[in-house]
Structure formats: structure tokens, C-alpha cells
Protein backbone atom coordinates (compact mmCIF):
# COMPACT_ATOMS: atom_id res chain seq x y z
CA UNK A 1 0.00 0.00 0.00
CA UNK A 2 2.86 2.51 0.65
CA UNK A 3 4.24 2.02 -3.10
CA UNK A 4 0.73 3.03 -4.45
CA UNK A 5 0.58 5.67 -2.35
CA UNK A 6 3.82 7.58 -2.74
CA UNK A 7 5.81 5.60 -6.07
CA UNK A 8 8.61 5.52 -4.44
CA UNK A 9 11.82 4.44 -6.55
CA UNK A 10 12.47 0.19 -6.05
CA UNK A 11 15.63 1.46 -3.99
CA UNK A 12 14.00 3.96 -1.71
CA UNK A 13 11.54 1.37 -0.76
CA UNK A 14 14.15 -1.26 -0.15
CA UNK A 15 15.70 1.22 2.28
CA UNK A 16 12.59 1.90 4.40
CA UNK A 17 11.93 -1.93 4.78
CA UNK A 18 15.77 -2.94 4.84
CA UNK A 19 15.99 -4.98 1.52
CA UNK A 20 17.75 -4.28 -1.53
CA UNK A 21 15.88 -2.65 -4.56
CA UNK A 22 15.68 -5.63 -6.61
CA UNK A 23 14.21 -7.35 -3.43
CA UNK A 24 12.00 -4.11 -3.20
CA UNK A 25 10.46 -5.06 -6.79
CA UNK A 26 10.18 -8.38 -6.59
CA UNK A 27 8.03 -8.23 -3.61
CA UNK A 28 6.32 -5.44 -5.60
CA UNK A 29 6.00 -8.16 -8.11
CA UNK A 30 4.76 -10.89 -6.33
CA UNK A 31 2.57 -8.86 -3.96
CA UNK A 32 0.51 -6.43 -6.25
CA UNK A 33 -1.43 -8.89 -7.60
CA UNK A 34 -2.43 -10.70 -4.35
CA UNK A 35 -4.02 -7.04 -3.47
CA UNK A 36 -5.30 -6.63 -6.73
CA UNK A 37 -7.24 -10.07 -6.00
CA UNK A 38 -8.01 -9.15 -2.36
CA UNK A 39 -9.47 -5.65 -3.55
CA UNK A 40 -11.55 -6.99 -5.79
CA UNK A 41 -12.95 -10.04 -4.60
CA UNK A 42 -14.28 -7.56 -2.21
CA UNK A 43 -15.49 -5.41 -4.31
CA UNK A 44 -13.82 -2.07 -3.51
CA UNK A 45 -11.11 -2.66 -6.51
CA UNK A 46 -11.24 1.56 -7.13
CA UNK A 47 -12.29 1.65 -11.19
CA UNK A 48 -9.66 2.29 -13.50
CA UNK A 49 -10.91 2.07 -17.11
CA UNK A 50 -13.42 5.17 -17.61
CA UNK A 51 -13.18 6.20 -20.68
CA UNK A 52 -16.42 9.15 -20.61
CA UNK A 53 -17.70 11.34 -18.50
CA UNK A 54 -21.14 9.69 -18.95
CA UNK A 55 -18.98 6.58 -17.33
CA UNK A 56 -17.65 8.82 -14.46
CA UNK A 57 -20.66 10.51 -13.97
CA UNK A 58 -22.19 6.87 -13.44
CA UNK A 59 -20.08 6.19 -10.99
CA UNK A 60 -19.99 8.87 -8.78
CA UNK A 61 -23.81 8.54 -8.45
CA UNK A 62 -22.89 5.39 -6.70
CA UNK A 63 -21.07 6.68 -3.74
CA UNK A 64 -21.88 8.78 -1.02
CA UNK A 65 -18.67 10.30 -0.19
CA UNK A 66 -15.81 10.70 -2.41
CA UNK A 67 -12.13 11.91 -1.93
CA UNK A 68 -10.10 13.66 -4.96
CA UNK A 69 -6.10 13.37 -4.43
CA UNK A 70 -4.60 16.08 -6.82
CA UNK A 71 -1.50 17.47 -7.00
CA UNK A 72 -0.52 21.25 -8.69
CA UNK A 73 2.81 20.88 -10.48
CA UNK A 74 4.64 24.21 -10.97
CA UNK A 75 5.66 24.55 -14.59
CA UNK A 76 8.47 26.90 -16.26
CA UNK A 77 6.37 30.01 -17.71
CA UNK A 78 7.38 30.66 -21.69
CA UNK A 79 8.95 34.03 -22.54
CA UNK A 80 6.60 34.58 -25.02
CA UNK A 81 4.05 36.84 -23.69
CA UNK A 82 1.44 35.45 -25.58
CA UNK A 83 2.65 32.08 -24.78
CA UNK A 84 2.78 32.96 -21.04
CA UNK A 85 -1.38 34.37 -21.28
CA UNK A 86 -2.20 30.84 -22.48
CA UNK A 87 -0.99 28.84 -19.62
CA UNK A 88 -1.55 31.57 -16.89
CA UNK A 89 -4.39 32.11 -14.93
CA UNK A 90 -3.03 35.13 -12.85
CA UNK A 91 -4.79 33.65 -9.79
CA UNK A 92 -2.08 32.67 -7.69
CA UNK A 93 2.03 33.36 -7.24
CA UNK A 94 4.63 30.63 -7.00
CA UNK A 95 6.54 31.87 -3.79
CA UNK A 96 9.78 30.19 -4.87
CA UNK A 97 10.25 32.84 -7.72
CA UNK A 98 9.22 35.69 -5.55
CA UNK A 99 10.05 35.24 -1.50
CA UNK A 100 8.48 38.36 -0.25
């Protein structure tokens, strides 16, 4: 559960459990699948394959609650000025550029 939570690299995750990398992925290997099997033989396997909105719209109608992880990536702004006005919104400042 850890791996699919935070992809670590095979290495990184070797060091947290004190096993080498290629240890790391073969219990990665051998493992996934078992909670693959375990997820969805009780039915809570999260789906994977939507490919609409009618699809995702279906599905959300099924559950009461529902939690959205999302993460903003900052992203070098073009030069270009009208290049920049295409990709920014104006609504918020990246604090690493400007440390005030």
C-alpha cells in the first residue's frame, strides 16, 4: 500500500523496509497482484478504465462520499508573452520565484 501511495523508486523502498531494490520489486512483483485479488474479490477494486464522463458521472452517483487526491505541479512560464497568457491564470504566485 505505501508504493501506491507515494511511487517511491524500487531502492528507496528497499531502504525503508531494509531490503535491496531488486528485493524491493520483486516483492512489488509478487505482492501487487495478491491485493489486486483481495481488492476486488471484495469489491472495492477503485475503477480504472473510464473512458467518458457519462462513465464517471455513473459512478460517482454510486457513492456517497468521495475523496479527490490532486496534485498542482509548478511549470516553467514561456517568454513569449502570448505564450505565457495561455498557460496563466493570474490567480495565484509561485513563492519560490518571488520570496516576499
Amino acid at each position: 500500500m505505501y508504493y501506491l501511495k507515494t511511487y517511491p523508486t524500487f531502492d528507496v523502498l528497499g531502504f525503508h523496509f531494509g531490503f535491496s531494490g531488486g528485493h524491493a520489486h520483486a516483492h512489488i512483483d509478487r505482492l501487487l497482484p495478491v491485493l489486486v485479488r483481495a481488492l476486488t474479490s471484495l469489491n472495492v477494486m477503485p475503477e480504472r478504465t473510464l473512458t467518458t464522463p457519462e462513465e464517471f458521472s455513473q459512478l460517482i452517483d454510486q457513492y456517497k462520499n468521495i475523496a479527490i487526491d490532486g496534485v498542482e505541479v509548478a511549470c516553467v512560464r514561456p517568454q513569449d508573452e502570448t505564450e505565457q497568457e495561455k498557460h496563466y491564470s493570474g490567480k495565484k504566485k509561485d513563492i519560490r520565484s518571488n520570496p516576499s
